[in-house]
N, C-alpha and C. Protein backbone atom coordinates (compact mmCIF):
# COMPACT_ATOMS: atom_id res chain seq x y z
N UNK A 1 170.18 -4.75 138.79
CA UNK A 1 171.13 -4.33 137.79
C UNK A 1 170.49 -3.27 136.89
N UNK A 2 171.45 -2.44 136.99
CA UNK A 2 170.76 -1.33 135.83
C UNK A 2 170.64 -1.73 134.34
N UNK A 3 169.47 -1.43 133.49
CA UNK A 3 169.86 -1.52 132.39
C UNK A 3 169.94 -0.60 131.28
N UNK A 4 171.17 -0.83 130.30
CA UNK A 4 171.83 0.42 129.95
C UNK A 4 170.77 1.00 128.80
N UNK A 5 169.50 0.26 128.62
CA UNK A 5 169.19 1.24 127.70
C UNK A 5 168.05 2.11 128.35
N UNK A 6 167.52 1.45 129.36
CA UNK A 6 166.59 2.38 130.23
C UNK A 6 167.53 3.76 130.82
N UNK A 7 169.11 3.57 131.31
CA UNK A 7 169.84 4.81 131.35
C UNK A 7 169.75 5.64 129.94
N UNK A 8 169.91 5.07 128.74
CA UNK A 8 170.03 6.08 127.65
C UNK A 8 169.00 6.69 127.42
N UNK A 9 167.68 5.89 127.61
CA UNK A 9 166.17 6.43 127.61
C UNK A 9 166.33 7.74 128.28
N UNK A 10 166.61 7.69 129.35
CA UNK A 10 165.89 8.85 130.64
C UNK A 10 167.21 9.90 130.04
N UNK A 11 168.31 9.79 129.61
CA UNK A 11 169.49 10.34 129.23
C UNK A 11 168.76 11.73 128.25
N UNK A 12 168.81 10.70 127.06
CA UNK A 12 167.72 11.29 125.92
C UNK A 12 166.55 12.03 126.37
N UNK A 13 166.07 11.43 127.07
CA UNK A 13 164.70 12.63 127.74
C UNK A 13 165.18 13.55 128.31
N UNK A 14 165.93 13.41 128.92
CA UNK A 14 166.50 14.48 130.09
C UNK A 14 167.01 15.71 128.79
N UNK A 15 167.96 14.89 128.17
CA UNK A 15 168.56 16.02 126.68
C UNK A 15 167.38 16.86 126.18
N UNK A 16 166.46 16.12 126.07
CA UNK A 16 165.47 16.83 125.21
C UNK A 16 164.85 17.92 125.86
N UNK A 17 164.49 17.40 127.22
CA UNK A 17 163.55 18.64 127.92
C UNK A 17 164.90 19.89 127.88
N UNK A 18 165.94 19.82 128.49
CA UNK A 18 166.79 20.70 128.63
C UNK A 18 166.86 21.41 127.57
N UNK A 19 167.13 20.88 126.32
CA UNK A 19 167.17 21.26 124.86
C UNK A 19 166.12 22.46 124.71
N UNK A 20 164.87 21.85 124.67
CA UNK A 20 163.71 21.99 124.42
C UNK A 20 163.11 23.51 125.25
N UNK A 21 164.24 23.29 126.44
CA UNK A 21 163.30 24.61 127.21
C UNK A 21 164.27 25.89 126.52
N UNK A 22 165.64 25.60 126.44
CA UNK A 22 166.57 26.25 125.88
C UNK A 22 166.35 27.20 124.65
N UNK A 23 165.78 25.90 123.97
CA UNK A 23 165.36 26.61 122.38
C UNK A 23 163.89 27.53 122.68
N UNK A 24 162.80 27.01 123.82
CA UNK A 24 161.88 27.97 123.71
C UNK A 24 162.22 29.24 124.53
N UNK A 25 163.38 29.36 125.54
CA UNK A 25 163.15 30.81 125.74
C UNK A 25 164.17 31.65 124.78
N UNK A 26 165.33 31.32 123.83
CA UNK A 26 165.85 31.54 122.75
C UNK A 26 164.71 31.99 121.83
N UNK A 27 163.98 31.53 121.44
CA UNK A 27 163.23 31.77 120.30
C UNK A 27 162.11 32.74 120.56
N UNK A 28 161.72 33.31 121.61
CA UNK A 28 160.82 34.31 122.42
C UNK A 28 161.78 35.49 122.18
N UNK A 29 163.17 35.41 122.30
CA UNK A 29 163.85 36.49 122.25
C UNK A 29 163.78 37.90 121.15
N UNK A 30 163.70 38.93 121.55
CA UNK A 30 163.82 39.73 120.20
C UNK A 30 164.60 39.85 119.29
N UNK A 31 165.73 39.35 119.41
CA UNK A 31 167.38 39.56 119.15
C UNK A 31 167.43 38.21 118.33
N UNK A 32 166.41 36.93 118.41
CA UNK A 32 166.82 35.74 117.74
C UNK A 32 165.58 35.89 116.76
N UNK A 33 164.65 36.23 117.03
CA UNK A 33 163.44 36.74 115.75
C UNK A 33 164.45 37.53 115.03
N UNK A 34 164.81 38.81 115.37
CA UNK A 34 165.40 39.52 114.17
C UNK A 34 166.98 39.35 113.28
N UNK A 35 167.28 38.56 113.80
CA UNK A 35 168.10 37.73 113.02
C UNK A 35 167.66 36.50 112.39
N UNK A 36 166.58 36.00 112.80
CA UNK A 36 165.85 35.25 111.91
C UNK A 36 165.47 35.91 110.86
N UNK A 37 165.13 37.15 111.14
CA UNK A 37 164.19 37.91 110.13
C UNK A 37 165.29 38.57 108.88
N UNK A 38 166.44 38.62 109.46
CA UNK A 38 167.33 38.73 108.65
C UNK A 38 168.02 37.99 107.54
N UNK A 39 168.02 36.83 108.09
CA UNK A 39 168.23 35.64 107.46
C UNK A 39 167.40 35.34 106.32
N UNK A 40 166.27 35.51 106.88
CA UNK A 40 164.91 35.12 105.80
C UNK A 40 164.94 36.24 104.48
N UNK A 41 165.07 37.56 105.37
CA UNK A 41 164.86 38.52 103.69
C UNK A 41 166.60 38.49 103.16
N UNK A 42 167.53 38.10 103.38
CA UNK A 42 168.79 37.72 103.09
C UNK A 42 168.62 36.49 101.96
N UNK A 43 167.81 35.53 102.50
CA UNK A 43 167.78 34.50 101.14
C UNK A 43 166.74 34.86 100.24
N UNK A 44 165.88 35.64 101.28
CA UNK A 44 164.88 35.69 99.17
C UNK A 44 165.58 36.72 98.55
N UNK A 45 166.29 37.60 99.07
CA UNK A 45 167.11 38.81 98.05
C UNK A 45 167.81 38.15 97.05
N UNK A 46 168.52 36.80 98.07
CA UNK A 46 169.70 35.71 97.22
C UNK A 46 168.97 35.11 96.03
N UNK A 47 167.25 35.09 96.38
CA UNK A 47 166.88 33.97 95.28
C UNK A 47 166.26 35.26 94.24
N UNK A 48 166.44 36.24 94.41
CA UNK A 48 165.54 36.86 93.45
C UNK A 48 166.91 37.39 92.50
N UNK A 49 167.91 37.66 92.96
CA UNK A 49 169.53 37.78 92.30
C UNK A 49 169.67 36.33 91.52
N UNK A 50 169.49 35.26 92.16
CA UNK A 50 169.84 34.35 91.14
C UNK A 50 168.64 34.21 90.03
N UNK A 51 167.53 34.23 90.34
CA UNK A 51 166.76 34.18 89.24
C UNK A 51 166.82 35.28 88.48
N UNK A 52 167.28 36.27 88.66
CA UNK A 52 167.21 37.48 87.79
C UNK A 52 168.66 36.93 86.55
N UNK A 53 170.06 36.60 86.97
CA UNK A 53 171.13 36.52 86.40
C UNK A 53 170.56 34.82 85.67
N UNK A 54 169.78 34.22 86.07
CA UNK A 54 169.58 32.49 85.60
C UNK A 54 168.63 33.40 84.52
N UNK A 55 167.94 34.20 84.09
CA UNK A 55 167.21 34.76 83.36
C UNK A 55 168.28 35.81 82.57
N UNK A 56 168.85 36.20 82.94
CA UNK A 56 169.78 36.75 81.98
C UNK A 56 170.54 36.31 81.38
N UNK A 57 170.84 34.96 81.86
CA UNK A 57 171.27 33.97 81.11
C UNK A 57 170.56 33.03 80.00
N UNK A 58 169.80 33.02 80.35
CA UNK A 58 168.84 32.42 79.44
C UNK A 58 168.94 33.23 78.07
N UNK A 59 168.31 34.30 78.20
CA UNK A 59 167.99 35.12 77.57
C UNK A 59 169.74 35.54 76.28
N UNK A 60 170.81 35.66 76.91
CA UNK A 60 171.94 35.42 76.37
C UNK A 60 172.11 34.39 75.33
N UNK A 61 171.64 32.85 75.89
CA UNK A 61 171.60 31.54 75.44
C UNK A 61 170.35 31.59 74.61
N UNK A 62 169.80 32.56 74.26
CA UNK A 62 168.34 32.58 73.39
C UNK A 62 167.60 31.51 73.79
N UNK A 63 167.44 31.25 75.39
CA UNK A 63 166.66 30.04 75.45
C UNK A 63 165.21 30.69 76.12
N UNK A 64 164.12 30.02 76.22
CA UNK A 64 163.12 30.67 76.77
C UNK A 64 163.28 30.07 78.41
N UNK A 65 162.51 30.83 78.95
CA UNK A 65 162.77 30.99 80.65
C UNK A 65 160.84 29.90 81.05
N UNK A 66 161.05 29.59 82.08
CA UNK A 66 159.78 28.37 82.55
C UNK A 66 158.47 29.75 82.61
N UNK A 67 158.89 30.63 82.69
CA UNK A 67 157.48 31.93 82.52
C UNK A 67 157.13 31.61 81.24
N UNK A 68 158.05 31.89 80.42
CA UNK A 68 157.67 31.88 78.96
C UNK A 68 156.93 30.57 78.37
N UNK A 69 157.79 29.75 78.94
CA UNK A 69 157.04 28.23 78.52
C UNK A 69 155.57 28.30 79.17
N UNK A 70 155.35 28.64 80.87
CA UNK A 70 154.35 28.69 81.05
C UNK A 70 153.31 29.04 80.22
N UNK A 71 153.33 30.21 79.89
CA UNK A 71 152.67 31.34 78.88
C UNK A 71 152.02 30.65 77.49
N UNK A 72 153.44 29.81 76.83
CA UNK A 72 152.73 29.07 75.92
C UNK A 72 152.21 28.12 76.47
N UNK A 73 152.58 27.43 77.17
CA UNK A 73 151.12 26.16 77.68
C UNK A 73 149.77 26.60 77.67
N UNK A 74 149.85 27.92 78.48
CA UNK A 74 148.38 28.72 78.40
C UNK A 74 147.82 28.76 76.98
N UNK A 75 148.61 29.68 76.34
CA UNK A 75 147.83 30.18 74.84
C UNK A 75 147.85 28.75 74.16
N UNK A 76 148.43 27.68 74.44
CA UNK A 76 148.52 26.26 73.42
C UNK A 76 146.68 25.98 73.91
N UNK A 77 146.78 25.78 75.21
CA UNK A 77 145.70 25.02 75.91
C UNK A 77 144.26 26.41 75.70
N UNK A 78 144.49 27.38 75.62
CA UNK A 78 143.18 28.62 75.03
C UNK A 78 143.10 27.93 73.59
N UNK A 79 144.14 27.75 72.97
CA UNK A 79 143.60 27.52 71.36
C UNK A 79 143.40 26.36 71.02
N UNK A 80 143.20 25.14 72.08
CA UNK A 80 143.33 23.67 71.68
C UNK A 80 141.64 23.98 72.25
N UNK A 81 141.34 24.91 73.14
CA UNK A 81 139.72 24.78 73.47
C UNK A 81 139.38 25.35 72.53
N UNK A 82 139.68 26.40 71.86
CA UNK A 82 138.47 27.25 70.68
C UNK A 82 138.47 26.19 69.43
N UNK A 83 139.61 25.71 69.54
CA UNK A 83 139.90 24.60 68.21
C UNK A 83 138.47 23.64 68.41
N UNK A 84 138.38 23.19 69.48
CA UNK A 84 137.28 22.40 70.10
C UNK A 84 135.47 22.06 69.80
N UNK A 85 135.41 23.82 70.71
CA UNK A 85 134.61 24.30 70.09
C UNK A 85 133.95 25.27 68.85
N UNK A 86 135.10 25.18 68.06
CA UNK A 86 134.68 25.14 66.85
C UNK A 86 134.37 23.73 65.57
N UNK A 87 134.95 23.23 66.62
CA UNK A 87 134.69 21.78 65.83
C UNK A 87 133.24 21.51 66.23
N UNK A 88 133.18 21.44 67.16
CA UNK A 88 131.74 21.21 67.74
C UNK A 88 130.41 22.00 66.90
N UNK A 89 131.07 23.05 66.69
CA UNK A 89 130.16 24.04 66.02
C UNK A 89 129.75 23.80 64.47
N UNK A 90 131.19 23.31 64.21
CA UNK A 90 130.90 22.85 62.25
C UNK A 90 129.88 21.69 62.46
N UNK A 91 130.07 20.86 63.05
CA UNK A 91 129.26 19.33 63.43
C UNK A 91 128.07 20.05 63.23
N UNK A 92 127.29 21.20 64.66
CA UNK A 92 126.37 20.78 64.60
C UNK A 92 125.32 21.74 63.11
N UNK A 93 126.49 22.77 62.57
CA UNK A 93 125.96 23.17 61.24
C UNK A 93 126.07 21.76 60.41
N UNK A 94 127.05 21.47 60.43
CA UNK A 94 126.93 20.29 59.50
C UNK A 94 125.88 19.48 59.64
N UNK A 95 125.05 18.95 60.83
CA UNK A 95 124.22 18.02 60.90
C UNK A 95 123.14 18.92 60.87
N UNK A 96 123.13 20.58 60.85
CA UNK A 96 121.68 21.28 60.27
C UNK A 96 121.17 21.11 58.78
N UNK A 97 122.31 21.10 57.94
CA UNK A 97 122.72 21.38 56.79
C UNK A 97 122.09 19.81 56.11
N UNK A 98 122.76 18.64 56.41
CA UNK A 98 121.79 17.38 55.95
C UNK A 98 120.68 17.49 56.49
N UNK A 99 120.07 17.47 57.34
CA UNK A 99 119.05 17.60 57.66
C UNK A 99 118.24 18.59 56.65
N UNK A 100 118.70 20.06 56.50
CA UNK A 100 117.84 20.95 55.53
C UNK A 100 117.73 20.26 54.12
N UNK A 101 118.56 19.48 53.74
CA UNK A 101 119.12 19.17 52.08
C UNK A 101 118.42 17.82 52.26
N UNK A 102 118.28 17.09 53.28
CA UNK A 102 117.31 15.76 53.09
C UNK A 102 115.96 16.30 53.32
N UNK A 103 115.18 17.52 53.94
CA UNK A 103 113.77 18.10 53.70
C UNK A 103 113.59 18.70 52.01
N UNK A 104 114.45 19.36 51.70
CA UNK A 104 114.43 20.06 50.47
C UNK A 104 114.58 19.04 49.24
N UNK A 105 114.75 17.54 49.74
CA UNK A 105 114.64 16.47 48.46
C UNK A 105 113.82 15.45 48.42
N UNK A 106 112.45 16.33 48.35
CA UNK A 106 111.14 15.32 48.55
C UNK A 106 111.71 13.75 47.50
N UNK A 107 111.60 13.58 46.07
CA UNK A 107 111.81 12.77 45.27
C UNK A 107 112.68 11.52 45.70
N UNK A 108 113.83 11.77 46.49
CA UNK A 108 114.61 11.14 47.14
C UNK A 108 114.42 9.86 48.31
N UNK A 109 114.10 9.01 47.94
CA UNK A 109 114.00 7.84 48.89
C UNK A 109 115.26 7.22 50.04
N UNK A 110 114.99 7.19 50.93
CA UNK A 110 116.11 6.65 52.26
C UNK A 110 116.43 5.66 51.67
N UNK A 111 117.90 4.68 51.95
CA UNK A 111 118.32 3.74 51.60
C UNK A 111 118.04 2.53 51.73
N UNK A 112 117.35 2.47 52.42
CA UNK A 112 115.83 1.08 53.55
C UNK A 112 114.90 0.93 52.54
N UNK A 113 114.34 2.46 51.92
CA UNK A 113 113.10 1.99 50.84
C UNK A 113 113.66 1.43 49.68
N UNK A 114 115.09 2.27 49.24
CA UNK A 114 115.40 2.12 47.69
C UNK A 114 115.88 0.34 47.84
N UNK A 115 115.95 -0.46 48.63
CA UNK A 115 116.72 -1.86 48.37
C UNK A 115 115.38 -2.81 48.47
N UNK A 116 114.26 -1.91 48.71
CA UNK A 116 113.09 -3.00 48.70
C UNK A 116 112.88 -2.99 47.40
């Protein structure tokens, strides 16, 4: 007795190779590349028209565009580092600065001697 899914198996295979050889000598063709190729610079023209009018819109709506936001993330994140290291920098004047002002006060006892 046959069974019907070992027929759909070999069915399906059979589809596929046929398919399969179909689409590869199709796709070798010159005539299906350049309508591919058409297709392709057809949608980025489409996407560079819509982003141009989604930006002119924006810009209408006084809203800022994801460049612009980009841009400030940048300059936020440049000035959250100089912020940084300038903090870093007061510290380590600051810890030159006690240091010079605890040499320059011979008379002055540490807080260890003065409680004896």
């Amino acid at each position: 007795m046959l069974n019907p899914f070992e027929i759909q198996r070999q069915m399906f295979t059979e589809f596929e190779k046929s398919f399969g050889d179909y689409f590869q000598k199709m796709m070798r063709e010159p005539a299906f590349m350049q309508l591919v190729a058409q297709n392709m610079n057809g949608a980025m023209d489409l996407r560079a028209l819509t982003k141009a009018q989604v930006e002119s819109t924006l810009e209408m709506l006084q809203l800022p565009s994801s460049e612009a936001i980009e841009k400030l993330y940048q300059t936020i994140h440049q000035l959250e580092s100089k912020v940084l290291d300038l903090e870093e920098q007061v510290e380590s004047v600051s810890a030159e600065l006690r240091t010079m002002k605890a040499e320059t006060q011979p008379g002055k006892t540490s807080g260890s001697e003065a409680a004896r």
